[in-house]
PDB file of N, CA and C in Angstrom:
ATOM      1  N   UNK A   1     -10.779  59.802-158.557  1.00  0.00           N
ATOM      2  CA  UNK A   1     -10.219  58.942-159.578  1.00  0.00           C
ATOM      3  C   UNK A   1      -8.802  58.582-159.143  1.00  0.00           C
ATOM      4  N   UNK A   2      -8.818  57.576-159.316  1.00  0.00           N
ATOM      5  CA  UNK A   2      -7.038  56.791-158.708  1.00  0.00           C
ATOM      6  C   UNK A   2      -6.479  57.180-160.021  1.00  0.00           C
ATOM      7  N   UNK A   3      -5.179  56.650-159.619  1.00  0.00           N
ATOM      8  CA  UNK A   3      -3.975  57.233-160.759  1.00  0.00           C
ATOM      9  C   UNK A   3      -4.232  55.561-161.901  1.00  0.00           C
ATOM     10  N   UNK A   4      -4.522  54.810-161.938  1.00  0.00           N
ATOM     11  CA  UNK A   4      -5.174  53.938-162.572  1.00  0.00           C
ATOM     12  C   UNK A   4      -6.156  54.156-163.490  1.00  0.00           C
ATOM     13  N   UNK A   5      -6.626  54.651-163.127  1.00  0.00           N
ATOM     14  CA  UNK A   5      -8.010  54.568-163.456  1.00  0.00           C
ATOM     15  C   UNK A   5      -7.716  56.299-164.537  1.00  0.00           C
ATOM     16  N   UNK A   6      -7.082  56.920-164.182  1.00  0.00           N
ATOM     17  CA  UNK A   6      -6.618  58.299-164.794  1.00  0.00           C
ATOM     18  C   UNK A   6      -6.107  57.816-165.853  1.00  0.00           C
ATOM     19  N   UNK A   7      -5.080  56.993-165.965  1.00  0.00           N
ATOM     20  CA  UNK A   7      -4.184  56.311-167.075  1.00  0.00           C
ATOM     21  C   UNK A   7      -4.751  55.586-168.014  1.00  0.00           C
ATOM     22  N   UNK A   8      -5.779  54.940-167.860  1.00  0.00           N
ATOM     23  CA  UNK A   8      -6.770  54.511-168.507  1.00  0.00           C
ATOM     24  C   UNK A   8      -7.857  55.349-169.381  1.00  0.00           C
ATOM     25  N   UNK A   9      -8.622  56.747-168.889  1.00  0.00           N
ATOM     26  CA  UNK A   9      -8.779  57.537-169.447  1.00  0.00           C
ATOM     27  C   UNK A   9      -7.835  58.268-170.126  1.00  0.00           C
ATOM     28  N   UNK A  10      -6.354  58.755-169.651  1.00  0.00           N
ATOM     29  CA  UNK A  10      -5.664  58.991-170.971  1.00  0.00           C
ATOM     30  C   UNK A  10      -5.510  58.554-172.142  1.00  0.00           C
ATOM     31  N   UNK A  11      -5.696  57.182-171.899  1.00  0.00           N
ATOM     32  CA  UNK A  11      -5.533  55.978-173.221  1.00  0.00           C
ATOM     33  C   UNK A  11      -6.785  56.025-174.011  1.00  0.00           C
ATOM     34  N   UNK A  12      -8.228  56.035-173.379  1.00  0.00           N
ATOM     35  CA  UNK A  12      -9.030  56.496-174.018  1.00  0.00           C
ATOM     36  C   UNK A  12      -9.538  57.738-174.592  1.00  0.00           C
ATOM     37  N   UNK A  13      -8.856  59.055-174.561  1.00  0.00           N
ATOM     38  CA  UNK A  13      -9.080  60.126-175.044  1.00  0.00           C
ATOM     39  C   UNK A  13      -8.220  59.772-176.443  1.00  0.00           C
ATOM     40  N   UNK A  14      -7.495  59.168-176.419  1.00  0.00           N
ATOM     41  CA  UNK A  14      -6.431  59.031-177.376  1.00  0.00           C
ATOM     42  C   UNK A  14      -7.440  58.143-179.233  1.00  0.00           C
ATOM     43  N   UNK A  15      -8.334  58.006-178.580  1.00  0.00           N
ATOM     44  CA  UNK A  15      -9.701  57.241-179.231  1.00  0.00           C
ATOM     45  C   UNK A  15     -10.167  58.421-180.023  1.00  0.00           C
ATOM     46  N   UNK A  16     -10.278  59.565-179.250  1.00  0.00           N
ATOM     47  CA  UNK A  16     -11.538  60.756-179.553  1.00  0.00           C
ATOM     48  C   UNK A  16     -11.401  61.582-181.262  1.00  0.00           C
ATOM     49  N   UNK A  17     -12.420  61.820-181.626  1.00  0.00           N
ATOM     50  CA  UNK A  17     -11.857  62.650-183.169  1.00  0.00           C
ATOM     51  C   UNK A  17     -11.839  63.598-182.627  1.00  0.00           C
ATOM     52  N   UNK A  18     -11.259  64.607-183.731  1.00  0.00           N
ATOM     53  CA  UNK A  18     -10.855  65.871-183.743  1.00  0.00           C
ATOM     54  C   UNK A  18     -11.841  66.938-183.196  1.00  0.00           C
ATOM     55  N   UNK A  19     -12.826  66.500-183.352  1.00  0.00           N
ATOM     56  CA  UNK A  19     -14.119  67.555-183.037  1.00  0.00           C
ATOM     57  C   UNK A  19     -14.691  67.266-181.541  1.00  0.00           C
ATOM     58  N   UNK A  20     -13.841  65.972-181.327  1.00  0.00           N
ATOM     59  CA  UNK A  20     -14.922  65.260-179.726  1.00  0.00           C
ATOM     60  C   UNK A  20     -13.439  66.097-179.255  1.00  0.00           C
ATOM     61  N   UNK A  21     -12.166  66.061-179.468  1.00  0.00           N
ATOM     62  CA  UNK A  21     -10.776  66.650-178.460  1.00  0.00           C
ATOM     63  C   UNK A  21     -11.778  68.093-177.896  1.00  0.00           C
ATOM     64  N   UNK A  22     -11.935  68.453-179.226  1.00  0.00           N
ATOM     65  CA  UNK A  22     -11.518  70.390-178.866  1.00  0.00           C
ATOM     66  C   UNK A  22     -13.189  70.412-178.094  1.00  0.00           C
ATOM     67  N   UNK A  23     -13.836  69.319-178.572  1.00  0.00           N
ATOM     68  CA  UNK A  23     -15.193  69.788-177.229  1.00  0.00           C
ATOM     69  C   UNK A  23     -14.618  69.896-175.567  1.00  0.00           C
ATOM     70  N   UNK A  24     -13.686  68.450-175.737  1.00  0.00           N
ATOM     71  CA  UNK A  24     -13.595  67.906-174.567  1.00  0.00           C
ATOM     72  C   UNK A  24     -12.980  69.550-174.078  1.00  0.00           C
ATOM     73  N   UNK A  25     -11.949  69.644-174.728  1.00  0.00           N
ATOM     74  CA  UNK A  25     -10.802  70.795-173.917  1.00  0.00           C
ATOM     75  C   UNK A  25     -11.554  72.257-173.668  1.00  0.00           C
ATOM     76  N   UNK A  26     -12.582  72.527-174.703  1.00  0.00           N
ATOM     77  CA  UNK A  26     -13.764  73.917-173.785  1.00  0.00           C
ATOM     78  C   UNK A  26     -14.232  73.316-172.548  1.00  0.00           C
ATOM     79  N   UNK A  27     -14.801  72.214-172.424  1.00  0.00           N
ATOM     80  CA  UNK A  27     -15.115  72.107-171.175  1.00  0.00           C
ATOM     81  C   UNK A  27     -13.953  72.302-170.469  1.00  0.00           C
ATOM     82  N   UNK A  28     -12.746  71.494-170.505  1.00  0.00           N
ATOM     83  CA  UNK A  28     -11.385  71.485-169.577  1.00  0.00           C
ATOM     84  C   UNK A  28     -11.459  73.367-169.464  1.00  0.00           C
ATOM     85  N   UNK A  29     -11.391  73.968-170.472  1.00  0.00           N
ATOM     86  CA  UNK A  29     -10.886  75.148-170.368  1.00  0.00           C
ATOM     87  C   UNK A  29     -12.278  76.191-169.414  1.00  0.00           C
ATOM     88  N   UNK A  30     -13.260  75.475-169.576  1.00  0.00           N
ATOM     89  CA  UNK A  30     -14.100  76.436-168.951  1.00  0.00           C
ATOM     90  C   UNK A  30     -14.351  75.878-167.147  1.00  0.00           C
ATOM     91  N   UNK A  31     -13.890  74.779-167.015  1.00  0.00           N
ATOM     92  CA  UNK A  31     -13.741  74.423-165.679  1.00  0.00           C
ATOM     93  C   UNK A  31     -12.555  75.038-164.889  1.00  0.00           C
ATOM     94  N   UNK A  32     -11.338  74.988-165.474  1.00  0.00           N
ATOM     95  CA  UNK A  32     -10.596  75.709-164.787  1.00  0.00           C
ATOM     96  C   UNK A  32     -10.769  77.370-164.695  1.00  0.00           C
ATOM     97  N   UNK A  33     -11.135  77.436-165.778  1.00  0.00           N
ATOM     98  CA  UNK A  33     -11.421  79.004-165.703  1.00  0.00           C
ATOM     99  C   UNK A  33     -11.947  79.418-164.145  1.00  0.00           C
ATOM    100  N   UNK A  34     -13.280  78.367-164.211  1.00  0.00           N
ATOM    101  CA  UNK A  34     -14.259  78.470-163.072  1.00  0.00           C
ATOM    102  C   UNK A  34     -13.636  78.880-161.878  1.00  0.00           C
ATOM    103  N   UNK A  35     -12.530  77.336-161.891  1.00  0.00           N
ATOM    104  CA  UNK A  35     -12.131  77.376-160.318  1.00  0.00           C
ATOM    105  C   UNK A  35     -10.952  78.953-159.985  1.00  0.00           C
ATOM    106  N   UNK A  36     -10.808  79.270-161.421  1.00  0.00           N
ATOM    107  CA  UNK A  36      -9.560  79.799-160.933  1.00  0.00           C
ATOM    108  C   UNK A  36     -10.294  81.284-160.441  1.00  0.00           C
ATOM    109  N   UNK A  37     -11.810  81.621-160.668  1.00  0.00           N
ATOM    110  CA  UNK A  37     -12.127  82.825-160.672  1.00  0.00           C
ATOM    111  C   UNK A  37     -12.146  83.062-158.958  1.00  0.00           C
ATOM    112  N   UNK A  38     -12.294  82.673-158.283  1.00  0.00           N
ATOM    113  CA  UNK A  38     -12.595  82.846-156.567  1.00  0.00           C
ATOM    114  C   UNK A  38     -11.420  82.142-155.767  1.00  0.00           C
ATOM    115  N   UNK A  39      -9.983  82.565-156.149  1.00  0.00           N
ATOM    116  CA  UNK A  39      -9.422  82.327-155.573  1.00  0.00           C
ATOM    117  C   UNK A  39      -9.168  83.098-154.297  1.00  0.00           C
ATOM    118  N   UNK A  40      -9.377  84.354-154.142  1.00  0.00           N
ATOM    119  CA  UNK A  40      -8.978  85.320-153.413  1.00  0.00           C
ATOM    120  C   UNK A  40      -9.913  86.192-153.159  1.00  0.00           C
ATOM    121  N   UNK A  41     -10.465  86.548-152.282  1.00  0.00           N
ATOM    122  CA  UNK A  41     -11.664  88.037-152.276  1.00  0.00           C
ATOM    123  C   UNK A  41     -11.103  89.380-152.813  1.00  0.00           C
ATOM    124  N   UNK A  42     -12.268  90.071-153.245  1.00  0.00           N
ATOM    125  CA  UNK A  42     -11.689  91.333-153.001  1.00  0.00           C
ATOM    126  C   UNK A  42     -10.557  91.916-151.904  1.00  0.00           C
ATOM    127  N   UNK A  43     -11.281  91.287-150.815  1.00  0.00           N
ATOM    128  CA  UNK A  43     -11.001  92.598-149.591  1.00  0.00           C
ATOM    129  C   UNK A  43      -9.583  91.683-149.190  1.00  0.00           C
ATOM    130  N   UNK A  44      -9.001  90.212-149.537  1.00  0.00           N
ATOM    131  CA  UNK A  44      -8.017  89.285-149.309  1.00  0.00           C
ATOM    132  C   UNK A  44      -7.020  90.207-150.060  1.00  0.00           C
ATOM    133  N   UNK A  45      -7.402  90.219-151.232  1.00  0.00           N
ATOM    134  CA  UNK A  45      -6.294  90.922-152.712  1.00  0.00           C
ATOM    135  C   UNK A  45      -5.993  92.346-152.085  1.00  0.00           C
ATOM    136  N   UNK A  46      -6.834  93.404-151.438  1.00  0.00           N
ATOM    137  CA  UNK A  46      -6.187  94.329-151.134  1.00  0.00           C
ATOM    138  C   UNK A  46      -5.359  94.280-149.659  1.00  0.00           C
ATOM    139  N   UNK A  47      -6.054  93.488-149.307  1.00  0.00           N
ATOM    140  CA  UNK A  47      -4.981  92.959-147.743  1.00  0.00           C
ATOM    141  C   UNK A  47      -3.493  92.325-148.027  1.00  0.00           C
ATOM    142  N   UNK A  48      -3.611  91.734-149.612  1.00  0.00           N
ATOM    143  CA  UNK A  48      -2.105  91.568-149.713  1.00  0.00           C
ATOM    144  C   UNK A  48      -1.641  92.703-150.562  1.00  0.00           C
ATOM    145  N   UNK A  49      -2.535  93.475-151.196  1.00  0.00           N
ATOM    146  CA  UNK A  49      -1.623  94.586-151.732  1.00  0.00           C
ATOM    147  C   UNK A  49      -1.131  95.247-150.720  1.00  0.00           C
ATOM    148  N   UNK A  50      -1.627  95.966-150.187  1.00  0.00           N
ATOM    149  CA  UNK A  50      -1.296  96.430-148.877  1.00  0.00           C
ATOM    150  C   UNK A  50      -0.041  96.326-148.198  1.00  0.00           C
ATOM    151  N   UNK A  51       0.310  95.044-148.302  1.00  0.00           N
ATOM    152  CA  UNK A  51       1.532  94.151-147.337  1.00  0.00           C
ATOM    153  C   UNK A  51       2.566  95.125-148.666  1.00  0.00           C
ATOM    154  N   UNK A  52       2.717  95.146-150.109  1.00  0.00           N
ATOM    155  CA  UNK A  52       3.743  95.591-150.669  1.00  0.00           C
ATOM    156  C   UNK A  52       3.788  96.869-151.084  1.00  0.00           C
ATOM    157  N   UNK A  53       2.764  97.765-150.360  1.00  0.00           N
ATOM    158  CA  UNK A  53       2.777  99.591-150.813  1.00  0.00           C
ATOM    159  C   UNK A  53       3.318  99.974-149.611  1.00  0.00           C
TER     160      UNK A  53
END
């Protein structure tokens, strides 16, 4: 999505009722969740603990 085309969907969320926002934002909230779960491996996270014990 271009930055156009982003700005344009901002303008149209601005449309949404109250009940279509807070759908929209579980999804927002359960997508990032997603990405944020596999940022690092196990065995990465103790390779940087490691670096500060």
């Amino acid at each position: 999505m271009n930055s156009k085309q982003f700005e344009l969907f901002k303008q149209q969320i601005k449309t949404l009722s109250p009940q279509q926002l807070h759908k929209l934002r579980g999804e927002i909230t359960e997508t990032l969740e997603g990405s944020n779960r596999v940022l690092i491996t196990d065995e990465e996270q103790k390779l940087i603990a490691s670096l500060f014990s």
